[in-house]
PDB file of N, CA and C in Angstrom:
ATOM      1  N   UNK A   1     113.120 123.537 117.029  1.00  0.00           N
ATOM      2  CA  UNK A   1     113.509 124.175 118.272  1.00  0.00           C
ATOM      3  C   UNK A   1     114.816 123.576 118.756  1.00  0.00           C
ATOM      4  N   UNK A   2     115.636 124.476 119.023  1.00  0.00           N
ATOM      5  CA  UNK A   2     116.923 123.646 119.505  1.00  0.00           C
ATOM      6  C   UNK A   2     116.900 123.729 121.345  1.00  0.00           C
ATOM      7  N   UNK A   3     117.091 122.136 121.644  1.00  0.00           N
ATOM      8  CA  UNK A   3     117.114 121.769 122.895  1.00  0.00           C
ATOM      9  C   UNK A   3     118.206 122.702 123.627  1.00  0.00           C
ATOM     10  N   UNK A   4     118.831 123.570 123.663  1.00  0.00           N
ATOM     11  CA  UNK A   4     119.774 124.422 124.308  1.00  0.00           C
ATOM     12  C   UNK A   4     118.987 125.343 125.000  1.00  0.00           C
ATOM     13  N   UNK A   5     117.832 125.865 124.336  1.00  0.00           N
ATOM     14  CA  UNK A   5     117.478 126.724 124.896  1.00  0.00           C
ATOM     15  C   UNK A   5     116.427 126.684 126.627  1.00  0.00           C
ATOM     16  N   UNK A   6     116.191 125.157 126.663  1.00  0.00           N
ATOM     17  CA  UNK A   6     115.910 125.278 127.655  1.00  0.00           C
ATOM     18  C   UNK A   6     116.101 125.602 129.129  1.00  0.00           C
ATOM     19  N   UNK A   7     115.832 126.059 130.161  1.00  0.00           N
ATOM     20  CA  UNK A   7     116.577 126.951 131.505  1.00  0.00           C
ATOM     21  C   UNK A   7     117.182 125.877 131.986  1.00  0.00           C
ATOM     22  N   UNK A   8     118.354 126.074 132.512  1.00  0.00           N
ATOM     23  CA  UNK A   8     119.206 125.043 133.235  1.00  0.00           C
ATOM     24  C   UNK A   8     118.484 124.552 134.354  1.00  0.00           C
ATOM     25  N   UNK A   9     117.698 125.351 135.364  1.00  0.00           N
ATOM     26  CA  UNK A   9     116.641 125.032 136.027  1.00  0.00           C
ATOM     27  C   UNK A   9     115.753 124.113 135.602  1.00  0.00           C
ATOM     28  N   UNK A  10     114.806 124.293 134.824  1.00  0.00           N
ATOM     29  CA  UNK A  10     113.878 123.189 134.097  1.00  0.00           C
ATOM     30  C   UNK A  10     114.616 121.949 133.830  1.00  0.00           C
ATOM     31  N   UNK A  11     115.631 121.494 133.403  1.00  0.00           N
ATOM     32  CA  UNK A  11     116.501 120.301 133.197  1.00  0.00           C
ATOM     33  C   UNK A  11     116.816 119.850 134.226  1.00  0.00           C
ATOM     34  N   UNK A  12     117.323 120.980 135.515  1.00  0.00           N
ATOM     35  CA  UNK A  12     117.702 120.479 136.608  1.00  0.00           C
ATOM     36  C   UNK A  12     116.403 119.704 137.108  1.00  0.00           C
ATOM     37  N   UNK A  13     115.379 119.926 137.183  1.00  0.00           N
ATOM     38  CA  UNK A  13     114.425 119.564 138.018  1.00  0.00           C
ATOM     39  C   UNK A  13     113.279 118.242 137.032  1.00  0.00           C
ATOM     40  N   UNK A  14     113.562 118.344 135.778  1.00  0.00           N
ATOM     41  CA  UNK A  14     113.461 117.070 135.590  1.00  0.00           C
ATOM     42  C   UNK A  14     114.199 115.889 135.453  1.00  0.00           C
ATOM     43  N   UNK A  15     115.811 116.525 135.921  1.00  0.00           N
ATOM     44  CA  UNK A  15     116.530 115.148 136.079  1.00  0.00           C
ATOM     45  C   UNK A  15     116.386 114.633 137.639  1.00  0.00           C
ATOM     46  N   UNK A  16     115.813 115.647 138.603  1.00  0.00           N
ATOM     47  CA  UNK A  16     115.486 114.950 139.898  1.00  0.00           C
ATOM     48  C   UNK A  16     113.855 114.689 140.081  1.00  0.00           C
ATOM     49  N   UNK A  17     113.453 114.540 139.419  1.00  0.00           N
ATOM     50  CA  UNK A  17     112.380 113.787 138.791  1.00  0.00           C
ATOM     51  C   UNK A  17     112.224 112.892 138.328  1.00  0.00           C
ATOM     52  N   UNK A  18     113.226 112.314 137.589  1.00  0.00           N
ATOM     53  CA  UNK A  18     113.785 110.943 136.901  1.00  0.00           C
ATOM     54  C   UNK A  18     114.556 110.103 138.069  1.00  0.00           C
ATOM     55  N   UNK A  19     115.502 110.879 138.860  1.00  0.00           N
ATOM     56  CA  UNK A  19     115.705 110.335 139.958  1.00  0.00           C
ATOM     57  C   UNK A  19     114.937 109.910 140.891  1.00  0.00           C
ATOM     58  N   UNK A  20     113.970 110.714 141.386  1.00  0.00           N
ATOM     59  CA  UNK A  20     113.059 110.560 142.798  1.00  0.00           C
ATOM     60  C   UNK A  20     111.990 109.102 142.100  1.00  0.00           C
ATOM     61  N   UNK A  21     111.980 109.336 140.473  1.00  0.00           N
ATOM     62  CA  UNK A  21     110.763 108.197 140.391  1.00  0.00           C
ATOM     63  C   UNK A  21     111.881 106.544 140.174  1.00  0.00           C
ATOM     64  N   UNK A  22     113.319 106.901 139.728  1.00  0.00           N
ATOM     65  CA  UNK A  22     113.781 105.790 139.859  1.00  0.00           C
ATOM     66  C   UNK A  22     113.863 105.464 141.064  1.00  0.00           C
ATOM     67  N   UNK A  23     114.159 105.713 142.168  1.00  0.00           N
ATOM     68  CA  UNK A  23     113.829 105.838 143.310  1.00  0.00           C
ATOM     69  C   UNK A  23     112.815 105.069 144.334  1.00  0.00           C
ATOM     70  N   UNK A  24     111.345 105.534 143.493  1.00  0.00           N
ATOM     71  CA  UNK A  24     110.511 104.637 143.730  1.00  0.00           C
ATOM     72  C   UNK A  24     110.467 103.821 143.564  1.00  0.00           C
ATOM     73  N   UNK A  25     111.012 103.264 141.912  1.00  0.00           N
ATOM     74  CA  UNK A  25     111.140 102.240 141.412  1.00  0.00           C
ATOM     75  C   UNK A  25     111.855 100.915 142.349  1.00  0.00           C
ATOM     76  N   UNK A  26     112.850 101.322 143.103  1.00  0.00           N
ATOM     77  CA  UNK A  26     113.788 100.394 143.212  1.00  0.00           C
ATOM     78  C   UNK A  26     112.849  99.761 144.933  1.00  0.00           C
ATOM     79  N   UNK A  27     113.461  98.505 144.634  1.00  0.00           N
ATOM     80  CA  UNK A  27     112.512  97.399 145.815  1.00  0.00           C
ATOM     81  C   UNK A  27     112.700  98.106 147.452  1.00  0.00           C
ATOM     82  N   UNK A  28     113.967  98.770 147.713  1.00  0.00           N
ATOM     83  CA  UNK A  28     114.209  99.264 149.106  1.00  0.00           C
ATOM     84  C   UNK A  28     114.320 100.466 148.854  1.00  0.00           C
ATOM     85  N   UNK A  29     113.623 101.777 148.895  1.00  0.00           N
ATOM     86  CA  UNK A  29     113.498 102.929 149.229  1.00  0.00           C
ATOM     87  C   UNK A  29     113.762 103.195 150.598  1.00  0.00           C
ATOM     88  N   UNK A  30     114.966 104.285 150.242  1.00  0.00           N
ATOM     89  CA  UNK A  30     115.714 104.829 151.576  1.00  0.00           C
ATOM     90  C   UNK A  30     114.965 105.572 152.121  1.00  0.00           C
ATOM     91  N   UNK A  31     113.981 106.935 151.624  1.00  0.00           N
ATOM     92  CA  UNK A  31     113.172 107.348 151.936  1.00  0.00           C
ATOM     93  C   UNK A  31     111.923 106.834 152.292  1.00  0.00           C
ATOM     94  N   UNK A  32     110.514 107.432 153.180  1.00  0.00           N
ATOM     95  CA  UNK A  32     109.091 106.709 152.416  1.00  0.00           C
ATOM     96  C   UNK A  32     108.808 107.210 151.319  1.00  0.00           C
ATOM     97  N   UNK A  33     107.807 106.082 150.909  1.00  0.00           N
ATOM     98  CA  UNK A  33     107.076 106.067 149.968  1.00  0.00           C
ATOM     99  C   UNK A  33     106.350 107.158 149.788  1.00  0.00           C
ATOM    100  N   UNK A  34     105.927 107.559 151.207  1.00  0.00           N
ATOM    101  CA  UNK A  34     104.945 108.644 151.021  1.00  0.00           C
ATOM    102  C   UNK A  34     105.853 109.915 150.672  1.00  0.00           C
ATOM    103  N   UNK A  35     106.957 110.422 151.300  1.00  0.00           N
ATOM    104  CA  UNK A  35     108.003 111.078 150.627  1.00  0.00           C
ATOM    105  C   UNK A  35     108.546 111.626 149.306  1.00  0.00           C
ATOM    106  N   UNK A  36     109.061 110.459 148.897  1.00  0.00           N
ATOM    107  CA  UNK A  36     109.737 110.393 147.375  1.00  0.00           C
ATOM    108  C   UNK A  36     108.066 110.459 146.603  1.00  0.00           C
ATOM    109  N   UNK A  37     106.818 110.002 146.791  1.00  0.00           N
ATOM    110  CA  UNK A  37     105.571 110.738 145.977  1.00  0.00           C
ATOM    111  C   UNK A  37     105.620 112.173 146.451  1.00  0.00           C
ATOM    112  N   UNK A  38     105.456 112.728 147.159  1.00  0.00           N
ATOM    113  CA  UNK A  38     105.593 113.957 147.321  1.00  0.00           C
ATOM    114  C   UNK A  38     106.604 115.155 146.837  1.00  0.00           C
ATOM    115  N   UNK A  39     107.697 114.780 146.596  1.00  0.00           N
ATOM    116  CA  UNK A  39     108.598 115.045 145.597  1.00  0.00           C
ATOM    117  C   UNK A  39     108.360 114.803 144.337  1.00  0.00           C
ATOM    118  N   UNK A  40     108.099 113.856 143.758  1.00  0.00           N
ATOM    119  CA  UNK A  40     107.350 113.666 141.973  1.00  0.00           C
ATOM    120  C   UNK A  40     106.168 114.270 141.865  1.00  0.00           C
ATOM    121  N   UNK A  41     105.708 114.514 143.088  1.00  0.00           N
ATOM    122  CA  UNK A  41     104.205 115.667 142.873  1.00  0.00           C
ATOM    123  C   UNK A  41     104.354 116.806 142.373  1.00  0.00           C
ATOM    124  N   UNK A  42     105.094 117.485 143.721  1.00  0.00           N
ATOM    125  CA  UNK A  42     106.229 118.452 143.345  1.00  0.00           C
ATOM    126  C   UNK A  42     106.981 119.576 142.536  1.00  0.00           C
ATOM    127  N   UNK A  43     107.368 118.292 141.992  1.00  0.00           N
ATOM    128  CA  UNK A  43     108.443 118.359 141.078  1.00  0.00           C
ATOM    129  C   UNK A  43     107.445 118.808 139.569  1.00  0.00           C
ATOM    130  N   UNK A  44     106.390 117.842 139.617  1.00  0.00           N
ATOM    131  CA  UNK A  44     105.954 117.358 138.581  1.00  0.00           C
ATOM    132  C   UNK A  44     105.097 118.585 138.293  1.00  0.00           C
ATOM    133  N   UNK A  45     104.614 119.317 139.077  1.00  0.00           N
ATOM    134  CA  UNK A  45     103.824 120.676 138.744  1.00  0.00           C
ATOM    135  C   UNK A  45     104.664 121.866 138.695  1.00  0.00           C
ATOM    136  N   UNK A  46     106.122 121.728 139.181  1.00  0.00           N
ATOM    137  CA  UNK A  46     107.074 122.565 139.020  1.00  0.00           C
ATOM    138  C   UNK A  46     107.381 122.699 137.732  1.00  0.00           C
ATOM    139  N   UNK A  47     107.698 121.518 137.082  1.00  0.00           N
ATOM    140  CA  UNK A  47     107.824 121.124 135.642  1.00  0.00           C
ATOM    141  C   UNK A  47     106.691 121.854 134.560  1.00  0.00           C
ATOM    142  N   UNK A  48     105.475 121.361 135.303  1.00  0.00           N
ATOM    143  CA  UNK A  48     104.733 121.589 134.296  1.00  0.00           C
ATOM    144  C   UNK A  48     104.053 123.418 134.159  1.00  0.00           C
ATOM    145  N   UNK A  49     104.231 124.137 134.993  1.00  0.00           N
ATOM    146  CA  UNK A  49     103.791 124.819 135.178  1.00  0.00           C
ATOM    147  C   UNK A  49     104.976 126.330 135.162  1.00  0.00           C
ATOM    148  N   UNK A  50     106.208 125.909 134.688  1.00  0.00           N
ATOM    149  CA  UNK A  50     107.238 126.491 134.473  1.00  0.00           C
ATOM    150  C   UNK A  50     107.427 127.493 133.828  1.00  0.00           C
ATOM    151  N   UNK A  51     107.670 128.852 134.097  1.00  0.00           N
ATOM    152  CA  UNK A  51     106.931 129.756 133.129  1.00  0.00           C
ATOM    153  C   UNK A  51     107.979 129.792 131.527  1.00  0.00           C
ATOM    154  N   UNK A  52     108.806 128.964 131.423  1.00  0.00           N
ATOM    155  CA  UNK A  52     108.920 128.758 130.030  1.00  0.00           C
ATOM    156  C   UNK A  52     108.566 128.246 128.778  1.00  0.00           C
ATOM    157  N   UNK A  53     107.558 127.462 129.466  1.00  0.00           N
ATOM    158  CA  UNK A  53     106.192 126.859 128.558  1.00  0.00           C
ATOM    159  C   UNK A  53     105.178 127.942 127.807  1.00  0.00           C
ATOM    160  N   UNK A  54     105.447 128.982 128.555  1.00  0.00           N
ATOM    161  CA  UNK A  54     104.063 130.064 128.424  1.00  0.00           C
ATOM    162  C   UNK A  54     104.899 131.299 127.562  1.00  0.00           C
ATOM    163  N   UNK A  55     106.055 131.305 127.665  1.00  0.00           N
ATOM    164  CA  UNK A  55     107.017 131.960 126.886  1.00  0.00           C
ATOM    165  C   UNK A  55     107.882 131.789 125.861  1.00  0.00           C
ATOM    166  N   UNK A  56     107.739 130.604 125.809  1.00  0.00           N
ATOM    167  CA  UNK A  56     108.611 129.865 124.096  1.00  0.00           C
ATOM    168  C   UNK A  56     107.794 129.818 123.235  1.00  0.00           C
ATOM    169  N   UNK A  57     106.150 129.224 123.629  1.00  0.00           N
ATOM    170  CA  UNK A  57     105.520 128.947 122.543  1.00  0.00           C
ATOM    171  C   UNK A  57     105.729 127.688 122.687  1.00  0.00           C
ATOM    172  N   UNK A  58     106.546 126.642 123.327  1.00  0.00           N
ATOM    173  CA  UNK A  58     106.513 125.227 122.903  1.00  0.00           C
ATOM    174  C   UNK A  58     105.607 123.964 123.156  1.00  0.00           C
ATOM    175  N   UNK A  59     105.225 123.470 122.084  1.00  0.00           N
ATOM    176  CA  UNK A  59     104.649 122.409 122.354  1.00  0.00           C
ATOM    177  C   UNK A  59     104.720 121.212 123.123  1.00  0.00           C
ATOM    178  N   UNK A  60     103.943 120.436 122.973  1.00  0.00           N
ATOM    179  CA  UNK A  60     104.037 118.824 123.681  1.00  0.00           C
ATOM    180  C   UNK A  60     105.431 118.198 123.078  1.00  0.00           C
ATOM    181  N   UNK A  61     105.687 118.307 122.034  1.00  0.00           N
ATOM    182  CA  UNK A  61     106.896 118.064 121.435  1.00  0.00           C
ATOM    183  C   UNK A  61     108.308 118.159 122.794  1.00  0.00           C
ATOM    184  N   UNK A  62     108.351 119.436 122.813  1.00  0.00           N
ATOM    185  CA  UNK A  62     109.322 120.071 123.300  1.00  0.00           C
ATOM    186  C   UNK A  62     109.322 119.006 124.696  1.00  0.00           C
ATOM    187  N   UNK A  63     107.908 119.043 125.673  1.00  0.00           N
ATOM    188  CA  UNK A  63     108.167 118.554 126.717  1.00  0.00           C
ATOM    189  C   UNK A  63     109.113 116.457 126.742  1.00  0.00           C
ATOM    190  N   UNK A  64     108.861 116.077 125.629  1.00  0.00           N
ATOM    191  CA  UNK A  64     109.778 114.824 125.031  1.00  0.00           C
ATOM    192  C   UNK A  64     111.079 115.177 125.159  1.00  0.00           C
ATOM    193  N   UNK A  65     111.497 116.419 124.621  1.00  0.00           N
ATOM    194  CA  UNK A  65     112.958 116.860 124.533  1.00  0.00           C
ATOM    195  C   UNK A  65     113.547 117.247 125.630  1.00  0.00           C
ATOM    196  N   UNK A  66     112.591 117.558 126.441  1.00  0.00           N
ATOM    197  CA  UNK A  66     113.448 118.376 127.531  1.00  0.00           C
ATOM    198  C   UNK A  66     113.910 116.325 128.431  1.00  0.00           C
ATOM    199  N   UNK A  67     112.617 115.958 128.583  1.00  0.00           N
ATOM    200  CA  UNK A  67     113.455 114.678 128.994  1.00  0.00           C
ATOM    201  C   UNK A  67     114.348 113.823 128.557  1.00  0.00           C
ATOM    202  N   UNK A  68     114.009 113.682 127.376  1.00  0.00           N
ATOM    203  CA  UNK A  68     115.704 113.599 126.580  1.00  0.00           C
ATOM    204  C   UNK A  68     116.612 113.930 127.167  1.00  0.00           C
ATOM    205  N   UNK A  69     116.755 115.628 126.792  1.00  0.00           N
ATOM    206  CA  UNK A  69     117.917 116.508 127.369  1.00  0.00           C
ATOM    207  C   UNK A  69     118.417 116.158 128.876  1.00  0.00           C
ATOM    208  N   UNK A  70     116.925 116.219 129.752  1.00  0.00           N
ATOM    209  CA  UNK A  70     117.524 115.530 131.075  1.00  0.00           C
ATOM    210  C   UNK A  70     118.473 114.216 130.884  1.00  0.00           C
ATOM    211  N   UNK A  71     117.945 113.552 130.582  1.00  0.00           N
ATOM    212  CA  UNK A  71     118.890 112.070 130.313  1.00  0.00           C
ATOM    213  C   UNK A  71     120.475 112.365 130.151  1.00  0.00           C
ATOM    214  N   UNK A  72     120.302 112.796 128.806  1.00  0.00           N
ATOM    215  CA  UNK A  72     121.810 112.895 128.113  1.00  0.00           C
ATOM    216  C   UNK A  72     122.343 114.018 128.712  1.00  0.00           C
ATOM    217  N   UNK A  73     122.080 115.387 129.247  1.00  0.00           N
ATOM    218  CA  UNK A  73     123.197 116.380 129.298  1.00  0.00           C
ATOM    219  C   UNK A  73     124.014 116.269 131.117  1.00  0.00           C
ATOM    220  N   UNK A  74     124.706 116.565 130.708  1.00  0.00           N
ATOM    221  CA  UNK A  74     125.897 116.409 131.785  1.00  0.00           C
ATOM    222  C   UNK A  74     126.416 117.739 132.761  1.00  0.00           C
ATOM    223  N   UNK A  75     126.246 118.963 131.730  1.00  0.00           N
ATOM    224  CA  UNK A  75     126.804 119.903 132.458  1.00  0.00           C
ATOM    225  C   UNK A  75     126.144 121.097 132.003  1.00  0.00           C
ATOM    226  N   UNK A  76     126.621 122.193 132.741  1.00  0.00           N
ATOM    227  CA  UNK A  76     125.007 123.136 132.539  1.00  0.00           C
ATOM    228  C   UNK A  76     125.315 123.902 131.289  1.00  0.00           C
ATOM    229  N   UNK A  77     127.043 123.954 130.882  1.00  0.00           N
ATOM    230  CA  UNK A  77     127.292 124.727 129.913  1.00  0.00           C
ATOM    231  C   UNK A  77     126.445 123.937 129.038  1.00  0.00           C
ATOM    232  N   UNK A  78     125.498 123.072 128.744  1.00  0.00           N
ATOM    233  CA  UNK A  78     124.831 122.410 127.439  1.00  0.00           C
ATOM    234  C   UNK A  78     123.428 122.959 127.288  1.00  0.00           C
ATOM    235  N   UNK A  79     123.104 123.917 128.640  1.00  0.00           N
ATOM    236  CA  UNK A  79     121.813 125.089 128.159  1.00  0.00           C
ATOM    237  C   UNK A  79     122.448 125.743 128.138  1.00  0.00           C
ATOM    238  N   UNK A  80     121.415 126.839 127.661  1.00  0.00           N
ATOM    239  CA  UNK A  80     121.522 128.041 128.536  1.00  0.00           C
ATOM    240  C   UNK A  80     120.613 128.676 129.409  1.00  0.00           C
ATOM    241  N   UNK A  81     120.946 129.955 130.257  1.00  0.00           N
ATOM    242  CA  UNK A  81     119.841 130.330 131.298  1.00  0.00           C
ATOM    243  C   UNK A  81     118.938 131.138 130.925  1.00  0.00           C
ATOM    244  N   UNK A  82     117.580 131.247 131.407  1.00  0.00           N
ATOM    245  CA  UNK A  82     116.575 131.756 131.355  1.00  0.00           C
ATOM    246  C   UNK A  82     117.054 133.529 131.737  1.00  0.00           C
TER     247      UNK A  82
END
């Protein structure tokens, strides 16, 4: 499966997912606590429940890649859109 094809949306929202939980991570949260969880809740059923999961066919695999992809891609020309 080539990682391009995922929606620029879906990438978008697991790179603020990676954010909101680094976030948590860090000792002084600007937000609350109770907050920034509510956002990785969120987020996290937004993610999972995305209707491109139910339309690619992709596996557990794929969901590894897409966080990958969050990590490394930079700009949106590196998907494409749904």
């Amino acid at each position: 499966m080539d990682d391009s094809t995922f929606p620029h949306e879906l990438v978008q929202a697991q790179r603020d997912w990676n954010a909101a939980y680094a976030e948590l991570a860090r000792p002084r949260v600007r937000r609350s606590t109770t907050e920034v969880r509510r956002t990785l809740l969120r987020l996290s059923a937004w993610i999972r429940w995305h209707p491109y999961w139910t339309t690619s066919g992709a596996g557990p695999a794929a969901r590894v890649r897409l966080r990958e992809a969050a990590r490394t891609r930079t700009g949106r020309q590196d998907v494409r859109s749904a």
